[in-house]
N, C-alpha and C. Protein backbone atom coordinates (compact mmCIF):
# COMPACT_ATOMS: atom_id res chain seq x y z
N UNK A 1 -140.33 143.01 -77.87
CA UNK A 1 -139.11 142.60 -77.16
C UNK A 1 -139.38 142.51 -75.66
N UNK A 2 -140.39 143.08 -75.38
CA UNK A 2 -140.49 142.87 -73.92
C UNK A 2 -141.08 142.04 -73.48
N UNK A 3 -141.76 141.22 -74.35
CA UNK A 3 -142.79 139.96 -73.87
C UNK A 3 -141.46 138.75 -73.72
N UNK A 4 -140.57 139.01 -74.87
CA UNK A 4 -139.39 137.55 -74.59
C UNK A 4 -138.30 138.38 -73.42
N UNK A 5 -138.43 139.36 -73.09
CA UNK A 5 -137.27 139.63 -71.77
C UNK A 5 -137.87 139.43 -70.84
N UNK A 6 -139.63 139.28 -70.11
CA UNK A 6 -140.29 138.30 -69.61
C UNK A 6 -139.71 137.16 -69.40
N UNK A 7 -139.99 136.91 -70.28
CA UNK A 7 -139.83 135.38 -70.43
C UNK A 7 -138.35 135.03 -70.20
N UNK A 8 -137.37 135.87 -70.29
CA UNK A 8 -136.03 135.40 -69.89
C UNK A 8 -135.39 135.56 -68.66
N UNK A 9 -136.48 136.66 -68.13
CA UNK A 9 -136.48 136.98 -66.82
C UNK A 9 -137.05 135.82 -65.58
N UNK A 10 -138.04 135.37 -66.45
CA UNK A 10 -138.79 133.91 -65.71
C UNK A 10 -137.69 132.98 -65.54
N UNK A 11 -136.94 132.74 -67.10
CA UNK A 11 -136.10 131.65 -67.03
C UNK A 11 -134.75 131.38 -65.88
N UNK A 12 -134.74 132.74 -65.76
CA UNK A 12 -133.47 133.38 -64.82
C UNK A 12 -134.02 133.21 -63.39
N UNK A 13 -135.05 133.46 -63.21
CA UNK A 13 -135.44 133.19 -61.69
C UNK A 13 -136.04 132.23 -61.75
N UNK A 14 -136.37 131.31 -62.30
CA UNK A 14 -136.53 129.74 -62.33
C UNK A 14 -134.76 128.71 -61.97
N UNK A 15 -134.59 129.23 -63.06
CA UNK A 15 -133.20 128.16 -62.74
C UNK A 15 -132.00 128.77 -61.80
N UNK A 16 -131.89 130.25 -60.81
CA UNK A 16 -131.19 130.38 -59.84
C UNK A 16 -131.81 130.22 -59.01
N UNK A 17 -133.13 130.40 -58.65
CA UNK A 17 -134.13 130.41 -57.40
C UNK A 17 -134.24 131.88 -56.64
N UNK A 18 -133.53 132.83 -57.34
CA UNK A 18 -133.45 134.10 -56.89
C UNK A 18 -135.60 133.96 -57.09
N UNK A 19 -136.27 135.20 -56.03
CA UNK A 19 -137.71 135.64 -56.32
C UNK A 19 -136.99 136.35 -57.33
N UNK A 20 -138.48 137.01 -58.14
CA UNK A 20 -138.98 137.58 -59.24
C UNK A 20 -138.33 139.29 -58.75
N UNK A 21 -137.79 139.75 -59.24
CA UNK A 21 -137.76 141.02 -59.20
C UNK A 21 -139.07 142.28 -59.64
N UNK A 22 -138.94 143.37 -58.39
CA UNK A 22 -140.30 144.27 -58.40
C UNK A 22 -140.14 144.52 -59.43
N UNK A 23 -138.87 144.73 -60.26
CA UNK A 23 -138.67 145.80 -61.18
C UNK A 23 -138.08 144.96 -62.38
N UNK A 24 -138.36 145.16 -63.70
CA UNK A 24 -137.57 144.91 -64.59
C UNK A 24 -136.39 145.86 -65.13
N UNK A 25 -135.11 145.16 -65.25
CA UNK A 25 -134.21 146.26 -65.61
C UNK A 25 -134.54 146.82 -67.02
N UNK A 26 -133.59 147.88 -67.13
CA UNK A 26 -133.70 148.36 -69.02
C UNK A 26 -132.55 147.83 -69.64
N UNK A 27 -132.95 147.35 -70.43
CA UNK A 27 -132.18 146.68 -71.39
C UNK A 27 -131.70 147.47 -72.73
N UNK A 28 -130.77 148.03 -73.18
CA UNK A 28 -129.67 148.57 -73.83
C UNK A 28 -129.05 148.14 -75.13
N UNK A 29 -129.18 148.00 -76.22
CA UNK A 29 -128.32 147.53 -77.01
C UNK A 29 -127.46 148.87 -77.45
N UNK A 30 -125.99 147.87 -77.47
CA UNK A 30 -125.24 149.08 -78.24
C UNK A 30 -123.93 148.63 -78.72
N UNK A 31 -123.20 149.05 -79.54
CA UNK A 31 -122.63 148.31 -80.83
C UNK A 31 -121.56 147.74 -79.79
N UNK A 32 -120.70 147.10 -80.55
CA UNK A 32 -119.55 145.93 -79.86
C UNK A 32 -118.86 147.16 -79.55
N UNK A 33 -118.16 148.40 -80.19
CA UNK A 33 -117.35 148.96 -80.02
C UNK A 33 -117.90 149.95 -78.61
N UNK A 34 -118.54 150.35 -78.44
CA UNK A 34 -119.23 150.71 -77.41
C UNK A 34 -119.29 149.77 -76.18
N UNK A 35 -119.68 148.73 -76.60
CA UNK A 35 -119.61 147.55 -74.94
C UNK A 35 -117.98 147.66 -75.23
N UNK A 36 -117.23 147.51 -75.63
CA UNK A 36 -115.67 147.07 -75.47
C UNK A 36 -115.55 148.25 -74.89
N UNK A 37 -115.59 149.50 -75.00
CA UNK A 37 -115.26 150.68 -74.05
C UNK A 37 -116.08 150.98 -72.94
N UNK A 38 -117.05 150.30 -72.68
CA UNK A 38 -117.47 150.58 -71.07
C UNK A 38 -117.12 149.18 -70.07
N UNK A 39 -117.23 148.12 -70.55
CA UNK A 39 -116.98 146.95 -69.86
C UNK A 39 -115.57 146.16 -69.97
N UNK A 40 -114.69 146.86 -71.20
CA UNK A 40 -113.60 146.53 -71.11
C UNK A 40 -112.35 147.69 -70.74
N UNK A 41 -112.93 148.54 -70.71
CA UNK A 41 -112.17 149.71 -71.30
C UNK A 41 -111.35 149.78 -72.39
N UNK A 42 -111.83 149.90 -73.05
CA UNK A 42 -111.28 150.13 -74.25
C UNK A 42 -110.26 148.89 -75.01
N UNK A 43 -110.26 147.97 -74.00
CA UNK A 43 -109.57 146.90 -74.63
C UNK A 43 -109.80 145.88 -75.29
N UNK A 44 -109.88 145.69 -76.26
CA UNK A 44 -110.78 144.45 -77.23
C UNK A 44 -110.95 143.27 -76.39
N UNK A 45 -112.07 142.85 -76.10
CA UNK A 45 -112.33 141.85 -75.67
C UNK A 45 -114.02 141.04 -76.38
N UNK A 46 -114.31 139.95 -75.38
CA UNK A 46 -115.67 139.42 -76.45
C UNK A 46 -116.79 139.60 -75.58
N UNK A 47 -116.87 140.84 -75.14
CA UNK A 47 -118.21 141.30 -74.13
C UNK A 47 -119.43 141.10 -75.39
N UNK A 48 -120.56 140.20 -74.92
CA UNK A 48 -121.49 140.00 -75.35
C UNK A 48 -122.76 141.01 -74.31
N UNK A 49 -122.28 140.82 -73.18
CA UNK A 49 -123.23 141.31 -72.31
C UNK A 49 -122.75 141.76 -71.33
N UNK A 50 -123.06 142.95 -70.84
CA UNK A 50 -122.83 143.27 -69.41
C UNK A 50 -123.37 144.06 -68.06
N UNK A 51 -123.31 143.89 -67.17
CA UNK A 51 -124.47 144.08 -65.70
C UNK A 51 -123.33 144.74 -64.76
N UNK A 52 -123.64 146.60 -64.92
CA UNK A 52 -122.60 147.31 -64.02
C UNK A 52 -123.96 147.01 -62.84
N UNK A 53 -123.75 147.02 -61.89
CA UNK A 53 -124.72 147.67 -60.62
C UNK A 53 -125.80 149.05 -61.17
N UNK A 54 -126.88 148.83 -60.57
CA UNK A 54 -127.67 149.88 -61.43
C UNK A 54 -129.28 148.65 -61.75
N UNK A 55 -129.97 149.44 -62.53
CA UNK A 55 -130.73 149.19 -63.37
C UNK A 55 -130.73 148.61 -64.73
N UNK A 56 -129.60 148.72 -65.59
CA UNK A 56 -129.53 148.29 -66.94
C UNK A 56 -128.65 147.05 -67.01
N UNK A 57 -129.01 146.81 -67.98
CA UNK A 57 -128.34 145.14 -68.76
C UNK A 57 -127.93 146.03 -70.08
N UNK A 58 -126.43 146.00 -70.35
CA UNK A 58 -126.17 146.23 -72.00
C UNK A 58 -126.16 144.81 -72.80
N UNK A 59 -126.49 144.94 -73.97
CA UNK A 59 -126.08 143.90 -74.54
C UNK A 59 -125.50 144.26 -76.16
N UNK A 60 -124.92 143.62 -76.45
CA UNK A 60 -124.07 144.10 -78.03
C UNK A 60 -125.48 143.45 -78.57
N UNK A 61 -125.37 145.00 -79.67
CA UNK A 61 -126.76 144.94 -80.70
C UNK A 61 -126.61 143.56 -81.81
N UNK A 62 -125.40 143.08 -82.38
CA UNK A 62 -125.06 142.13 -82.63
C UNK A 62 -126.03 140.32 -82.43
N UNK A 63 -126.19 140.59 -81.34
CA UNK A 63 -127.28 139.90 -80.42
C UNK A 63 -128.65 139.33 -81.05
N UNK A 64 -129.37 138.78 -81.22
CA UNK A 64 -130.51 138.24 -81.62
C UNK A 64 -131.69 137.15 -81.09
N UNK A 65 -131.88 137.59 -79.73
CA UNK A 65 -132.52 136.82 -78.72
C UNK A 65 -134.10 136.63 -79.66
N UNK A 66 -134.38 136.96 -79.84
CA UNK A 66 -135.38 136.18 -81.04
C UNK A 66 -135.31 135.42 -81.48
N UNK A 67 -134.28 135.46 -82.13
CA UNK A 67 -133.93 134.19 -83.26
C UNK A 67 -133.08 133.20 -82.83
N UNK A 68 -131.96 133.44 -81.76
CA UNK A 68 -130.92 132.31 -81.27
C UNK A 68 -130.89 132.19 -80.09
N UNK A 69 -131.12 130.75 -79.53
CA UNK A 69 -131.18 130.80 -78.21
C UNK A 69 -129.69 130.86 -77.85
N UNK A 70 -128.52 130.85 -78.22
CA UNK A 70 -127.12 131.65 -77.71
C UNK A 70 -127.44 132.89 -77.00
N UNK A 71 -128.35 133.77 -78.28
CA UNK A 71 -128.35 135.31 -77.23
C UNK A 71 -129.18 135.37 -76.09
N UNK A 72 -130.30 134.80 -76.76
CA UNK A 72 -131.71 134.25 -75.16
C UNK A 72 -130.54 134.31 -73.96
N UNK A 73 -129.46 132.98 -73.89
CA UNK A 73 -129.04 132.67 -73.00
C UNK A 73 -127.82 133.55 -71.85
N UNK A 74 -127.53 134.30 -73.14
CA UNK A 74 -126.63 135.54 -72.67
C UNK A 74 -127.29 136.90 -71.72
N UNK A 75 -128.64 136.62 -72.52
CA UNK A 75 -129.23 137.66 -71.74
C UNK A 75 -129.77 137.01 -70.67
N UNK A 76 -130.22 136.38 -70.26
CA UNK A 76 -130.58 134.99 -69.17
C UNK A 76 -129.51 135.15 -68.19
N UNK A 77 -128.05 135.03 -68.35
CA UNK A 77 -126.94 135.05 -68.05
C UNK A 77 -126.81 136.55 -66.77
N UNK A 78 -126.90 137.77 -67.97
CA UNK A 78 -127.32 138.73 -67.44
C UNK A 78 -128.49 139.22 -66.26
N UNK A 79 -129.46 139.02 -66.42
CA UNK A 79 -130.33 138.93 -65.49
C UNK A 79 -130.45 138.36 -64.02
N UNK A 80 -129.53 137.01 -64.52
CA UNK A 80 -128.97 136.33 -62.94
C UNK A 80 -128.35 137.43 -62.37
N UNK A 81 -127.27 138.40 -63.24
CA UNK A 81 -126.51 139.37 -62.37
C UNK A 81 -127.51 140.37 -61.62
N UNK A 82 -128.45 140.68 -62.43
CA UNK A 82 -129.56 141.99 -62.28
C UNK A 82 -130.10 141.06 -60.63
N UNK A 83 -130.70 139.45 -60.70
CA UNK A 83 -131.39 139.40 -59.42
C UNK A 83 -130.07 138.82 -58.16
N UNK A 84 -129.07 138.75 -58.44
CA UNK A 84 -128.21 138.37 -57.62
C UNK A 84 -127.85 140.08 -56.90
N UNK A 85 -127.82 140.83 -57.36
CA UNK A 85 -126.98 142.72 -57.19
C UNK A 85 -129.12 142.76 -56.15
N UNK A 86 -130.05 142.04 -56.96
CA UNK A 86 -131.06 142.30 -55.48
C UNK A 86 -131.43 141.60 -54.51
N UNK A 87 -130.93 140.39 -54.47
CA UNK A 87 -130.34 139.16 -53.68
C UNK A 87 -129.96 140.16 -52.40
N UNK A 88 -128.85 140.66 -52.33
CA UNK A 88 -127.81 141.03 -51.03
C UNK A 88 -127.38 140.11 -50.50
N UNK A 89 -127.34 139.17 -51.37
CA UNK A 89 -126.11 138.34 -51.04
C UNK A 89 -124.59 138.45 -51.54
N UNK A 90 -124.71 139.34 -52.30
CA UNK A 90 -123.18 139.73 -52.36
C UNK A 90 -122.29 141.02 -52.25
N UNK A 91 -122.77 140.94 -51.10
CA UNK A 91 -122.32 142.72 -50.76
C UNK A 91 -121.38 142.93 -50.88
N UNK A 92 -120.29 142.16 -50.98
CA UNK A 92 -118.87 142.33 -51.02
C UNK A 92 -117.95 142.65 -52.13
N UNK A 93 -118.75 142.06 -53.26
CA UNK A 93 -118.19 142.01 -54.64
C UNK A 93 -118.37 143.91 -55.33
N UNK A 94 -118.90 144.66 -54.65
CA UNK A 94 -118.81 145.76 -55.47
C UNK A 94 -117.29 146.19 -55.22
N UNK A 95 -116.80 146.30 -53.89
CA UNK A 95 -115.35 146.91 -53.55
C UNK A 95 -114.53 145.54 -53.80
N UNK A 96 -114.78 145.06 -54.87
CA UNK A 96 -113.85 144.36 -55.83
C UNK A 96 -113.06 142.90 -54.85
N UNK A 97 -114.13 142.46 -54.23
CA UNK A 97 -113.42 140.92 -53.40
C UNK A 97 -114.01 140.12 -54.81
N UNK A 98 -112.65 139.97 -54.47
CA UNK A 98 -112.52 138.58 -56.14
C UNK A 98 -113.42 137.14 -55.42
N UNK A 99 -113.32 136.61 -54.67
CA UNK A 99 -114.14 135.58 -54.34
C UNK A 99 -115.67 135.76 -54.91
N UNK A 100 -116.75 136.48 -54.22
CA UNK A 100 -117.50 136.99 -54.57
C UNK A 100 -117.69 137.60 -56.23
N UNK A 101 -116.96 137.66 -56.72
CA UNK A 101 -116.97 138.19 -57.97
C UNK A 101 -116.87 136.50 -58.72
N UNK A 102 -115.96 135.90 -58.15
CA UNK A 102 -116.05 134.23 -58.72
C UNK A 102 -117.43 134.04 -58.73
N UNK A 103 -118.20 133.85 -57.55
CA UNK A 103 -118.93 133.42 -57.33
C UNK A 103 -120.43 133.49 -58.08
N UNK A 104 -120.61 134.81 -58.15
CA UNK A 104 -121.54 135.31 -58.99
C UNK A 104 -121.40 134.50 -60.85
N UNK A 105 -120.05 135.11 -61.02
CA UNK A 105 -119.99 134.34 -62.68
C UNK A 105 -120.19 133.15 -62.96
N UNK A 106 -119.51 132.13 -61.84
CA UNK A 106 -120.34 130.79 -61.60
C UNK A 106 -121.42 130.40 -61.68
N UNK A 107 -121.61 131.31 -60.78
CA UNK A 107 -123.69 130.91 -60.79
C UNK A 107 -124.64 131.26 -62.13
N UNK A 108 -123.63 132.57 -62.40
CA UNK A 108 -124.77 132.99 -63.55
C UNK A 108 -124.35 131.77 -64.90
N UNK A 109 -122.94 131.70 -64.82
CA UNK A 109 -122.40 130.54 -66.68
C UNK A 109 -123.25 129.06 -66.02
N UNK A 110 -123.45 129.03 -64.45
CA UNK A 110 -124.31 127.61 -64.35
C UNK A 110 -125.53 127.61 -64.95
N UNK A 111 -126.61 128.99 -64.68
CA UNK A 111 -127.52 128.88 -65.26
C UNK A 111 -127.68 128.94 -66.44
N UNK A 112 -126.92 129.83 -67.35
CA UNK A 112 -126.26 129.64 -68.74
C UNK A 112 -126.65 128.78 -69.17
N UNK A 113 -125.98 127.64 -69.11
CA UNK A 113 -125.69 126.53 -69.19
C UNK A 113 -127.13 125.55 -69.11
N UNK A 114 -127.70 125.67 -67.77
CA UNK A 114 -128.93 124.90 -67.43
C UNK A 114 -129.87 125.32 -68.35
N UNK A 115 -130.17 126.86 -68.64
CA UNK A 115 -130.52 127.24 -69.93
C UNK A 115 -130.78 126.35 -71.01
N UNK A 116 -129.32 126.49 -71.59
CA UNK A 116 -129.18 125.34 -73.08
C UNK A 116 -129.58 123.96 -72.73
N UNK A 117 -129.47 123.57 -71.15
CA UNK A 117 -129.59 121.77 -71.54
C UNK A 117 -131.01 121.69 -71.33
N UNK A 118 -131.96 122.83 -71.03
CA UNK A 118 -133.41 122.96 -71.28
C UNK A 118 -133.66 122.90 -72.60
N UNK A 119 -132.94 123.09 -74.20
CA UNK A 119 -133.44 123.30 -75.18
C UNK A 119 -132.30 122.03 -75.90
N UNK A 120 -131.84 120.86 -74.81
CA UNK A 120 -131.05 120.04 -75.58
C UNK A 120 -129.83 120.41 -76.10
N UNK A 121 -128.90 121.63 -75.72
CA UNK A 121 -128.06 122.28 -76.60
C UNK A 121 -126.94 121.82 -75.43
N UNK A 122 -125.52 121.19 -75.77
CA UNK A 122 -124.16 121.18 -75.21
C UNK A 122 -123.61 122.63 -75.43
N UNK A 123 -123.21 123.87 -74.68
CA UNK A 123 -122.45 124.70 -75.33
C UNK A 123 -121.79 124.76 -73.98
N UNK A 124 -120.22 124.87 -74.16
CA UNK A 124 -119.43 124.68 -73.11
C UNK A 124 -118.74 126.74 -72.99
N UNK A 125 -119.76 127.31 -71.73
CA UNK A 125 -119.35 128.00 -71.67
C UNK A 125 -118.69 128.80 -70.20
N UNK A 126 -117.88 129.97 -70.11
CA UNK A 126 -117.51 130.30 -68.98
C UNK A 126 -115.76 129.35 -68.68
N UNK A 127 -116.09 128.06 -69.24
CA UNK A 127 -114.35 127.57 -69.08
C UNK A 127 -113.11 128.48 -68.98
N UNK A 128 -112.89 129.61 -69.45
CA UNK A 128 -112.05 130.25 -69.20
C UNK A 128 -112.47 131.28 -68.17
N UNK A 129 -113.35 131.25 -67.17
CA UNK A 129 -113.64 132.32 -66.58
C UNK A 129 -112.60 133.28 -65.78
N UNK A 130 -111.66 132.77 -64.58
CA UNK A 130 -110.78 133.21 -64.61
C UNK A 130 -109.75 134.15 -65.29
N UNK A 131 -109.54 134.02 -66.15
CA UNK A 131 -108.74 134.65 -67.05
C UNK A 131 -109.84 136.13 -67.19
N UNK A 132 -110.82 136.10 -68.07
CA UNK A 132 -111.43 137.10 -68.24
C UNK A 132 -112.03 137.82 -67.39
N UNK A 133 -112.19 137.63 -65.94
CA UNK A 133 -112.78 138.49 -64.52
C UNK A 133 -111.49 139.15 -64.05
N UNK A 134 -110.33 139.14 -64.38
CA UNK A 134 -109.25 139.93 -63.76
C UNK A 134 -108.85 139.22 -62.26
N UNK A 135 -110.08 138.38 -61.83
CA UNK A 135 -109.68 137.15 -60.57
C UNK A 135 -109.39 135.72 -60.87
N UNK A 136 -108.88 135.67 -60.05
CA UNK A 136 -108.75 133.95 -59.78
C UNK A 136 -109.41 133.21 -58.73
N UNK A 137 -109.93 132.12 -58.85
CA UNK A 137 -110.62 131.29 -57.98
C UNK A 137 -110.62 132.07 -56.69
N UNK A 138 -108.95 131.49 -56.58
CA UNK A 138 -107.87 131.88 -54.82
C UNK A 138 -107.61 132.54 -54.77
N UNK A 139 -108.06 133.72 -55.44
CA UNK A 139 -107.18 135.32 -55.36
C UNK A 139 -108.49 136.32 -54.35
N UNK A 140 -107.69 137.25 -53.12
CA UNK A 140 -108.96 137.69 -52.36
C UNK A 140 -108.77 138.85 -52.83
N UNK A 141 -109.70 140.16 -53.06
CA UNK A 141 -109.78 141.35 -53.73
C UNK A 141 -108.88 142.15 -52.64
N UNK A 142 -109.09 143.23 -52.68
CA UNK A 142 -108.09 144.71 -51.88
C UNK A 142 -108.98 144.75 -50.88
């Protein structure tokens, strides 16, 4: 598993232009009900993946980056967060400025995205982003 999180790590700093990170994060699997209580709190939602600040990437064990490039891309997704949090370019988004918090999910569902149209795949994702970040485009944090 660590030779393809390489490799998804490449893909991730290929298609944002973030450099290569010194460090690889640790990567986590752990059941849906478990990601729904740390990244949702406890509220059912469809967390596939998620990037608190830190070192780790969770991802729902559910997941199968081996076999489907959906999960490849989720975790791809993730990693943009891991080199954007070493970027410092978004210092702002930890004390919760919703702009910055746009901004990041953008970038990462763009590369997402650039991802799949590397392997020929249409998957239309992030369209509802808004809704599920607790921000809006135009909304500025506290």
């Amino acid at each position: 598993m660590n030779d393809l999180l390489a490799v998804l790590m490449s893909w991730a700093v290929n298609l944002s232009g973030y450099p290569a990170p010194n460090q690889m994060p640790e990567v986590v699997m752990l059941s849906h009900a478990e990601m729904v209580h740390a990244a949702c709190n406890d509220q059912e939602c469809q967390v596939l993946g998620w990037f608190p600040p830190g070192q780790r990437i969770y991802l729902d064990d559910r997941l199968l980056p081996l076999d489907r490039t959906y999960s490849s891309a989720v975790v791809v997704h993730e990693m943009v967060h891991y080199l954007q949090q070493g970027s410092g370019r978004f210092v702002h988004a930890r004390e919760g400025d919703c702009e910055e918090i746009m901004a990041m999910e953008y970038q990462a569902y763009q590369v997402q995205r650039d991802f799949f149209t590397q392997y020929g795949v249409y998957q239309p994702i992030g369209t509802s982003l808004h809704a599920s970040s607790g921000c809006s485009p135009a909304v500025k944090g506290p």
